[in-house]
PDB file of N, CA and C in Angstrom:
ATOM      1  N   UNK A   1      43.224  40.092 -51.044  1.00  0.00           N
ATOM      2  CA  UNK A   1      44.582  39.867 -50.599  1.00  0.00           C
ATOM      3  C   UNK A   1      45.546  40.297 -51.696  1.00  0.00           C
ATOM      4  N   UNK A   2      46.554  41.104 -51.491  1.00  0.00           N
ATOM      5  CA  UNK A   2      47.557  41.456 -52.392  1.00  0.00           C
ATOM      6  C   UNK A   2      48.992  41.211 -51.603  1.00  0.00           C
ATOM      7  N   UNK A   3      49.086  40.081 -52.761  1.00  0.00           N
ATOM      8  CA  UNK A   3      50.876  40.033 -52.805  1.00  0.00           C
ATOM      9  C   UNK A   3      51.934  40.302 -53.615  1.00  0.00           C
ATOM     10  N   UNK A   4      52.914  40.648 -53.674  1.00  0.00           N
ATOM     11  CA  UNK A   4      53.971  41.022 -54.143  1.00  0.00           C
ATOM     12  C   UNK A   4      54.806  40.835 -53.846  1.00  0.00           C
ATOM     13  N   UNK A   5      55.528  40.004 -55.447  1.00  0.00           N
ATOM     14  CA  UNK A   5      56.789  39.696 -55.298  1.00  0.00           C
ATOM     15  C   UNK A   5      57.979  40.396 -56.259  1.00  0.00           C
ATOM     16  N   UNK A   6      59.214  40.869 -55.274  1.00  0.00           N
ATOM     17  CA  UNK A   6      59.471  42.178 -56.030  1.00  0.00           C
ATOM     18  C   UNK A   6      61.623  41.565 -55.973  1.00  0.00           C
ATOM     19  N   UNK A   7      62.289  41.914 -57.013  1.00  0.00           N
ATOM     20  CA  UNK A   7      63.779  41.689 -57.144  1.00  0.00           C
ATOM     21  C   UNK A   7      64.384  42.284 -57.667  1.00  0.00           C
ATOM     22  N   UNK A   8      65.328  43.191 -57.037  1.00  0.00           N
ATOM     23  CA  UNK A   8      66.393  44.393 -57.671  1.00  0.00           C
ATOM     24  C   UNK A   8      67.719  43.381 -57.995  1.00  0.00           C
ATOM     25  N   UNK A   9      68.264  43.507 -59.172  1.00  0.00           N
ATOM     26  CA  UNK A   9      69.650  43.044 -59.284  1.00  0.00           C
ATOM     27  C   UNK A   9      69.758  44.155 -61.123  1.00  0.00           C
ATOM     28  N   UNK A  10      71.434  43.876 -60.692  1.00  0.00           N
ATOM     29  CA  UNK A  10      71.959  44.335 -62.133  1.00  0.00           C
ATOM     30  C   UNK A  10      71.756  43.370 -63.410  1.00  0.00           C
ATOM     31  N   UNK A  11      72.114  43.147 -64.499  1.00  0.00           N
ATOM     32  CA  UNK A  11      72.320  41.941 -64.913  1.00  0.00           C
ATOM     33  C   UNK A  11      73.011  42.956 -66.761  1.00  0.00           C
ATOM     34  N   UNK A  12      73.683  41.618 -67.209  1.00  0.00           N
ATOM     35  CA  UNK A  12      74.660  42.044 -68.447  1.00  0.00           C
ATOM     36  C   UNK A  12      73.261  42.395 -69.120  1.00  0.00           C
ATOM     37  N   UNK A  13      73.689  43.219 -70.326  1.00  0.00           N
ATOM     38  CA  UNK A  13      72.800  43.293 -71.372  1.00  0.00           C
ATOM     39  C   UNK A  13      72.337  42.459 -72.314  1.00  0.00           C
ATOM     40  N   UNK A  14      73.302  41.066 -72.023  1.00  0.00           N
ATOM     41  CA  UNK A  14      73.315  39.762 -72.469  1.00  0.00           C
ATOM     42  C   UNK A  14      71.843  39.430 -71.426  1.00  0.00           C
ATOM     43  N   UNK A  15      72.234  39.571 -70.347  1.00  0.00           N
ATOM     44  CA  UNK A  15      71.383  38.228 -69.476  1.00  0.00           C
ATOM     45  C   UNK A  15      69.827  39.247 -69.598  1.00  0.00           C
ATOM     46  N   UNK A  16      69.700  40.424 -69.324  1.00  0.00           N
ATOM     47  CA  UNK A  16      68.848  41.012 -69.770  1.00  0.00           C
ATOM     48  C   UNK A  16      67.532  40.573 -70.801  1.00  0.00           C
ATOM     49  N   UNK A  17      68.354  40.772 -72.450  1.00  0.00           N
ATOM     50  CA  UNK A  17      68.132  40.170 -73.346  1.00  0.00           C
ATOM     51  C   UNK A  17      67.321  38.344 -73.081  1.00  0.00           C
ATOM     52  N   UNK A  18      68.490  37.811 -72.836  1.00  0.00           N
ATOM     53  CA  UNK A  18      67.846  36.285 -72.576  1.00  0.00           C
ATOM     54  C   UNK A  18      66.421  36.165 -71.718  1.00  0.00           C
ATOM     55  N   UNK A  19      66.501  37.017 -70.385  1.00  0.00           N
ATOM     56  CA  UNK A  19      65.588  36.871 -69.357  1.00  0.00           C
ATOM     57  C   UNK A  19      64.269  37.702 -70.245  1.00  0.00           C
ATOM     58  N   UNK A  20      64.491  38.605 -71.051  1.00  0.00           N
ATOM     59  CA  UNK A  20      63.395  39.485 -71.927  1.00  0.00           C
ATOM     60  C   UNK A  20      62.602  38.479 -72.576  1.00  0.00           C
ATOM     61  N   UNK A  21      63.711  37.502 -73.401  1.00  0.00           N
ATOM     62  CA  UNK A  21      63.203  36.571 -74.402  1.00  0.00           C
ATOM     63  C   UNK A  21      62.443  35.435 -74.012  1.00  0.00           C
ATOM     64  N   UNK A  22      62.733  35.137 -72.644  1.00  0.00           N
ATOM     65  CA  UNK A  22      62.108  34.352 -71.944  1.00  0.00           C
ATOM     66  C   UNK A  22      60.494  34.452 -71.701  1.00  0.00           C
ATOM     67  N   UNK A  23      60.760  36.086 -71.260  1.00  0.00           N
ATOM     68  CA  UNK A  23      59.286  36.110 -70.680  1.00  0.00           C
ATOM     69  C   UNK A  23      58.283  36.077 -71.925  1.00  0.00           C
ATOM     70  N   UNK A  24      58.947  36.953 -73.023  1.00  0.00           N
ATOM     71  CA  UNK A  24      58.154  36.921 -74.045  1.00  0.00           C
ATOM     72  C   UNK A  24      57.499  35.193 -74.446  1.00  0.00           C
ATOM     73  N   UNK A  25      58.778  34.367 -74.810  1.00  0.00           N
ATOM     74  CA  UNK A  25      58.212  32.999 -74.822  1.00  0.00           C
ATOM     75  C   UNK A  25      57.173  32.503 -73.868  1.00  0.00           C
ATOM     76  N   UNK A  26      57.308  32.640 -72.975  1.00  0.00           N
ATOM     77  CA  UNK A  26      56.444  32.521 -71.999  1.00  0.00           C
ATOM     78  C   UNK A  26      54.563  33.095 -72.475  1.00  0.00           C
ATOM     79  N   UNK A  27      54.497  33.783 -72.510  1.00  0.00           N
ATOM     80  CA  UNK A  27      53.240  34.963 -73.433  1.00  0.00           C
ATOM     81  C   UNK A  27      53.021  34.307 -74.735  1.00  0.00           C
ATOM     82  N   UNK A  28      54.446  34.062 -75.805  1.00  0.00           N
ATOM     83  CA  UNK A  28      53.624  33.126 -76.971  1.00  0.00           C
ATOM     84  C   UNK A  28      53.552  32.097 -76.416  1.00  0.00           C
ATOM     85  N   UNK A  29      53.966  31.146 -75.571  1.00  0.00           N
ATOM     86  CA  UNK A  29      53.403  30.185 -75.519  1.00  0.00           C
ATOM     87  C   UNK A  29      52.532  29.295 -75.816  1.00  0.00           C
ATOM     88  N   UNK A  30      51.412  30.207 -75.594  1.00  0.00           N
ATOM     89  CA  UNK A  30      49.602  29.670 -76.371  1.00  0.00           C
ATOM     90  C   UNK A  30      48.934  28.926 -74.580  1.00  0.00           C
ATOM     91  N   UNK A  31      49.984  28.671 -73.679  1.00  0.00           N
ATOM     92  CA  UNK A  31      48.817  28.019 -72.431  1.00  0.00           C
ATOM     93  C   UNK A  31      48.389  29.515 -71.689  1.00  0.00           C
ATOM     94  N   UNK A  32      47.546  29.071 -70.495  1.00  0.00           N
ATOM     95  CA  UNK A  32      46.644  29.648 -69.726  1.00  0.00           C
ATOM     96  C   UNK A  32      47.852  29.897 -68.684  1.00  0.00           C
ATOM     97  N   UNK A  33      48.635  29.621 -68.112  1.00  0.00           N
ATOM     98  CA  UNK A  33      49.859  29.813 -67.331  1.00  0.00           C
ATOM     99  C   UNK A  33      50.943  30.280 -67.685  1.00  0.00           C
ATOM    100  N   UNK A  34      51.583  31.298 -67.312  1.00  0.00           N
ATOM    101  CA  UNK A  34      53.057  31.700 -67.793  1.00  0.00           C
ATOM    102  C   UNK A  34      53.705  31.431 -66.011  1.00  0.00           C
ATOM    103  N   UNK A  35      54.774  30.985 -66.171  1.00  0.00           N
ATOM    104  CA  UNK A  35      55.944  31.394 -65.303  1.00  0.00           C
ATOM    105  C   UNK A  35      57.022  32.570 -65.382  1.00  0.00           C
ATOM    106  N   UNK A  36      56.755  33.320 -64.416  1.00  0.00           N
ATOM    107  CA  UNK A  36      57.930  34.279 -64.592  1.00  0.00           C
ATOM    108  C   UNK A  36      58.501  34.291 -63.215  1.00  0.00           C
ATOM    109  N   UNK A  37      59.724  34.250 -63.457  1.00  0.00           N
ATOM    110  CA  UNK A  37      60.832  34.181 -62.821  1.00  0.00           C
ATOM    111  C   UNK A  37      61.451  35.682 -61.778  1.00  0.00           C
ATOM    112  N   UNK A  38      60.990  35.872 -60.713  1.00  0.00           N
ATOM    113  CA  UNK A  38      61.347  36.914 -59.896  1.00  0.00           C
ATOM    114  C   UNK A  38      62.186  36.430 -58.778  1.00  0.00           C
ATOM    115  N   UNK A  39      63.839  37.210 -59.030  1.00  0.00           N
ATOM    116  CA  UNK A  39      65.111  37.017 -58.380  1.00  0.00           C
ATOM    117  C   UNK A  39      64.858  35.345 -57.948  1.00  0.00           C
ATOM    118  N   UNK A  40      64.874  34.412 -56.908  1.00  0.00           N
ATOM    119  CA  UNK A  40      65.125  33.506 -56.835  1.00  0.00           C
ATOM    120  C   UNK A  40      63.734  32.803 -56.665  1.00  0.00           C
ATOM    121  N   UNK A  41      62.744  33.216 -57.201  1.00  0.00           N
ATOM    122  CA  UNK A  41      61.218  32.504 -56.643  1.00  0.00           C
ATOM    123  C   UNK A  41      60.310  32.527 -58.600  1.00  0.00           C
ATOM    124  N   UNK A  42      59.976  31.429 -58.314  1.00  0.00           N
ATOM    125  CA  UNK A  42      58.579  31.931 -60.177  1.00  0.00           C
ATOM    126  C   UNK A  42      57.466  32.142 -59.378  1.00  0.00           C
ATOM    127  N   UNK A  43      56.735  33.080 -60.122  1.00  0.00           N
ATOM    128  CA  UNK A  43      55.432  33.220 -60.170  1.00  0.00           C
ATOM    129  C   UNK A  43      54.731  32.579 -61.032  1.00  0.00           C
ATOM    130  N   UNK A  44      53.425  32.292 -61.126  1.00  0.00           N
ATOM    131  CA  UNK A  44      52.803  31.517 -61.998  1.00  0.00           C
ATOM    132  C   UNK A  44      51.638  32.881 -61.950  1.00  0.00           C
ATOM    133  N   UNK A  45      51.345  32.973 -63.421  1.00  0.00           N
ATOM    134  CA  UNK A  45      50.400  33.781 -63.795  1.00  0.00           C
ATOM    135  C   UNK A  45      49.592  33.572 -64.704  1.00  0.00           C
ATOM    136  N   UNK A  46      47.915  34.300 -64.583  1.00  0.00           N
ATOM    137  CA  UNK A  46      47.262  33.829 -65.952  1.00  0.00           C
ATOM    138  C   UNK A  46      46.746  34.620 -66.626  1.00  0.00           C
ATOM    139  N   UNK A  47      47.251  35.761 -67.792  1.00  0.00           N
ATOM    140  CA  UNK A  47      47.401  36.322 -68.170  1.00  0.00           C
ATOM    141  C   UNK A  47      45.870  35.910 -69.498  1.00  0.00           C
ATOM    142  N   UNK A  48      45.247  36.853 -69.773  1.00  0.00           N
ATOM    143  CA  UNK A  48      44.426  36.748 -71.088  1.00  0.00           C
ATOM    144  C   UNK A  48      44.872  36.489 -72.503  1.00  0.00           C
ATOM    145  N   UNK A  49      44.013  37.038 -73.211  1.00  0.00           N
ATOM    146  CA  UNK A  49      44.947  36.961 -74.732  1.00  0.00           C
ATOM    147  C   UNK A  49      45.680  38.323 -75.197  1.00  0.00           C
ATOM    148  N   UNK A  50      44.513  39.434 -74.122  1.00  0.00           N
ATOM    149  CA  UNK A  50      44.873  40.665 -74.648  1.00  0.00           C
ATOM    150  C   UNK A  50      45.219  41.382 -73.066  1.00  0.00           C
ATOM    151  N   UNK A  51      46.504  41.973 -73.867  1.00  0.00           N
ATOM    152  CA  UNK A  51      47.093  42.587 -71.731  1.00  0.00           C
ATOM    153  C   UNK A  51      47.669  43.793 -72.277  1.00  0.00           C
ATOM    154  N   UNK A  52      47.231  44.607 -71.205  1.00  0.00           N
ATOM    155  CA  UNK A  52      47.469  46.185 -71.578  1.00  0.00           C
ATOM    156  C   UNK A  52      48.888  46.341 -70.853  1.00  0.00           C
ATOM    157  N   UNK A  53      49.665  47.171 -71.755  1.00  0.00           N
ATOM    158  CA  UNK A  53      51.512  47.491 -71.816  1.00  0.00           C
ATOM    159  C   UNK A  53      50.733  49.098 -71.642  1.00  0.00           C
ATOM    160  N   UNK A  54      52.294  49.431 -70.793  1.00  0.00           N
ATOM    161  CA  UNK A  54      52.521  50.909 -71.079  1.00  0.00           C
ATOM    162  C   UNK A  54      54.107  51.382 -70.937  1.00  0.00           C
ATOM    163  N   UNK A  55      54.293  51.660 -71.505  1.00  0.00           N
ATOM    164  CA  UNK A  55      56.209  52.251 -71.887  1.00  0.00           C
ATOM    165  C   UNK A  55      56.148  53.419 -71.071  1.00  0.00           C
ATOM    166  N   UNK A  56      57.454  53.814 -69.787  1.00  0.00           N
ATOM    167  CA  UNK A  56      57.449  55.089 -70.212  1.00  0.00           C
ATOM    168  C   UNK A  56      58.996  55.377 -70.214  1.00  0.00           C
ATOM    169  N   UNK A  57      59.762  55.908 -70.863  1.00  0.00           N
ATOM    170  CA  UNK A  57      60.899  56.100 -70.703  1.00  0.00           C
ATOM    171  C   UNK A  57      61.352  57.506 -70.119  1.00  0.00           C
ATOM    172  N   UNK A  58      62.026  57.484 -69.406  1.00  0.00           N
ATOM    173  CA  UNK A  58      62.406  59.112 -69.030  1.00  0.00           C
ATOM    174  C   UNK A  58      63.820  59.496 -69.377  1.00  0.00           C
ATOM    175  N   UNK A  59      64.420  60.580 -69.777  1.00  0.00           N
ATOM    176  CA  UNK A  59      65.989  60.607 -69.682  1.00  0.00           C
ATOM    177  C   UNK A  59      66.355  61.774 -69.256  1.00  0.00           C
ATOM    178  N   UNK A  60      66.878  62.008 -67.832  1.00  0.00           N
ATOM    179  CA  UNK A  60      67.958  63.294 -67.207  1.00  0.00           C
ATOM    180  C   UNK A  60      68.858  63.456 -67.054  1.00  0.00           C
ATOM    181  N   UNK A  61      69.313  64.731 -67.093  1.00  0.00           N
ATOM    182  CA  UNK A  61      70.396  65.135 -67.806  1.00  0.00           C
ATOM    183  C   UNK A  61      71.073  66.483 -66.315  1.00  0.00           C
ATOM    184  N   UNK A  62      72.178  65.804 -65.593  1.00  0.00           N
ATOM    185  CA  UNK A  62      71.932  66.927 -64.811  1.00  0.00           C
ATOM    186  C   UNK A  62      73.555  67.391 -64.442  1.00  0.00           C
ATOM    187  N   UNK A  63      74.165  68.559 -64.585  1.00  0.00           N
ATOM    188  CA  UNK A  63      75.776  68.812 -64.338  1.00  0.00           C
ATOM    189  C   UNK A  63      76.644  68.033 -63.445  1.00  0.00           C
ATOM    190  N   UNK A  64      75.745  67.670 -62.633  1.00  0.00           N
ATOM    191  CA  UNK A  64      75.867  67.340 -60.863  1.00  0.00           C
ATOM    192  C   UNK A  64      76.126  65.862 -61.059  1.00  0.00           C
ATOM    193  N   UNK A  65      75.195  65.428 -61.204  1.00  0.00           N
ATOM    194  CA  UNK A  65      74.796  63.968 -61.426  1.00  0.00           C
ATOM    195  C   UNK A  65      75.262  62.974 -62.426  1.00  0.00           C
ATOM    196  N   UNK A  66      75.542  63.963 -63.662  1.00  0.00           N
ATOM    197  CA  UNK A  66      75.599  63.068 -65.219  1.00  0.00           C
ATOM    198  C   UNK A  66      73.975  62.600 -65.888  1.00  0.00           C
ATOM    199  N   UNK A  67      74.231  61.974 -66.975  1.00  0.00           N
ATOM    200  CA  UNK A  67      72.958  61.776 -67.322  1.00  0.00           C
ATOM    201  C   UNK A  67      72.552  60.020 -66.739  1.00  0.00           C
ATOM    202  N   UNK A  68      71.255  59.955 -66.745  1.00  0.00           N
ATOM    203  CA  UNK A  68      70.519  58.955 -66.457  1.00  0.00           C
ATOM    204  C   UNK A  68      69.021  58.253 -67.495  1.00  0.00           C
ATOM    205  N   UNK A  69      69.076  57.279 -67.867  1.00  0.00           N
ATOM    206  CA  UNK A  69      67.863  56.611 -68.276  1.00  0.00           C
ATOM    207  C   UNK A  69      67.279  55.784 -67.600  1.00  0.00           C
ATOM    208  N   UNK A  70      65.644  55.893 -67.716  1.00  0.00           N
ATOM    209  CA  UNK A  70      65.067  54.588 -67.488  1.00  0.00           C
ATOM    210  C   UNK A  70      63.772  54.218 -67.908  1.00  0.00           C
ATOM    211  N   UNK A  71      63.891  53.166 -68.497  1.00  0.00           N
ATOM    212  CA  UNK A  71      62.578  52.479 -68.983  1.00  0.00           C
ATOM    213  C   UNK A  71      61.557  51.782 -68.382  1.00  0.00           C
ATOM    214  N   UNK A  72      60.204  52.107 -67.724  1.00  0.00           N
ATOM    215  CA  UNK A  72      59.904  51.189 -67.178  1.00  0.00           C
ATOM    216  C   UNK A  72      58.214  50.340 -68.031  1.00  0.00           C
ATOM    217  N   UNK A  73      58.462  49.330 -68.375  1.00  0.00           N
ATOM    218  CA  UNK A  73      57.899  48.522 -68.823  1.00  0.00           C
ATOM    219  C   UNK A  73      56.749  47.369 -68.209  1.00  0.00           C
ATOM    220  N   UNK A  74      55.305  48.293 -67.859  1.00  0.00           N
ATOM    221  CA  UNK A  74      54.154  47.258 -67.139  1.00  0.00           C
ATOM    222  C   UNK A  74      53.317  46.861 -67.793  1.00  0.00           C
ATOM    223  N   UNK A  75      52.804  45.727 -67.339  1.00  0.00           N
ATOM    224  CA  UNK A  75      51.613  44.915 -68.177  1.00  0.00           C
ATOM    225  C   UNK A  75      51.169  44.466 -67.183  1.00  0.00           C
ATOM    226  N   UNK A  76      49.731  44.930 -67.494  1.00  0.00           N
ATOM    227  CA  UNK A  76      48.794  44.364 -66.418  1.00  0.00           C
ATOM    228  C   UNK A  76      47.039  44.013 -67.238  1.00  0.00           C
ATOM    229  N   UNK A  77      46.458  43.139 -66.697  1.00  0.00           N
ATOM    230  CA  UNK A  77      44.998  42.776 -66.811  1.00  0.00           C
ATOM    231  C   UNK A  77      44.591  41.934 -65.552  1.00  0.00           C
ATOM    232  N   UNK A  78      42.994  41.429 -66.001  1.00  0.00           N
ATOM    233  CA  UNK A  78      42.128  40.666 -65.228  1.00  0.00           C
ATOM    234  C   UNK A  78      42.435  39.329 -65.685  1.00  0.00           C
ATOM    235  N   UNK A  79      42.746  38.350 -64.728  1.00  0.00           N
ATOM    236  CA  UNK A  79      42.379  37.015 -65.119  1.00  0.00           C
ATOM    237  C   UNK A  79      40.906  36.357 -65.444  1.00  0.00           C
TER     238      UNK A  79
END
């Protein structure tokens, strides 16, 4: 069974930041459970000790359009 829970919003570079710092706390923590917080619902997750990240950033650049960035930032493992 696969579910997914998924939330588009803007947010300041402030609230960003905070919600970043969060999750990270969440990860040091040291328990077997993290909560993370998606748009108005938490997930509860149980993450190992060791969880594989991958960065990728892209940046375009186009006459038409203007330029654009984006970072997207996944972590995933086995419970």
């Amino acid at each position: 069974m696969t579910e997914r829970t998924t939330a588009d919003e803007t947010m300041t570079r402030s609230e960003l930041a905070a919600y970043l710092a969060s999750l990270g706390d969440e990860f040091e923590g040291g328990g077997d459970e993290i909560n993370v917080t998606v748009g108005n619902k938490t997930v509860d997750l149980n993450p190992p000790e060791s969880v594989n990240v991958s960065v990728d950033v892209v940046e375009r650049s186009s006459m038409l359009r203007g330029n654009r960035e984006t970072i997207t930032i996944e972590l995933n493992w086995k419970p």
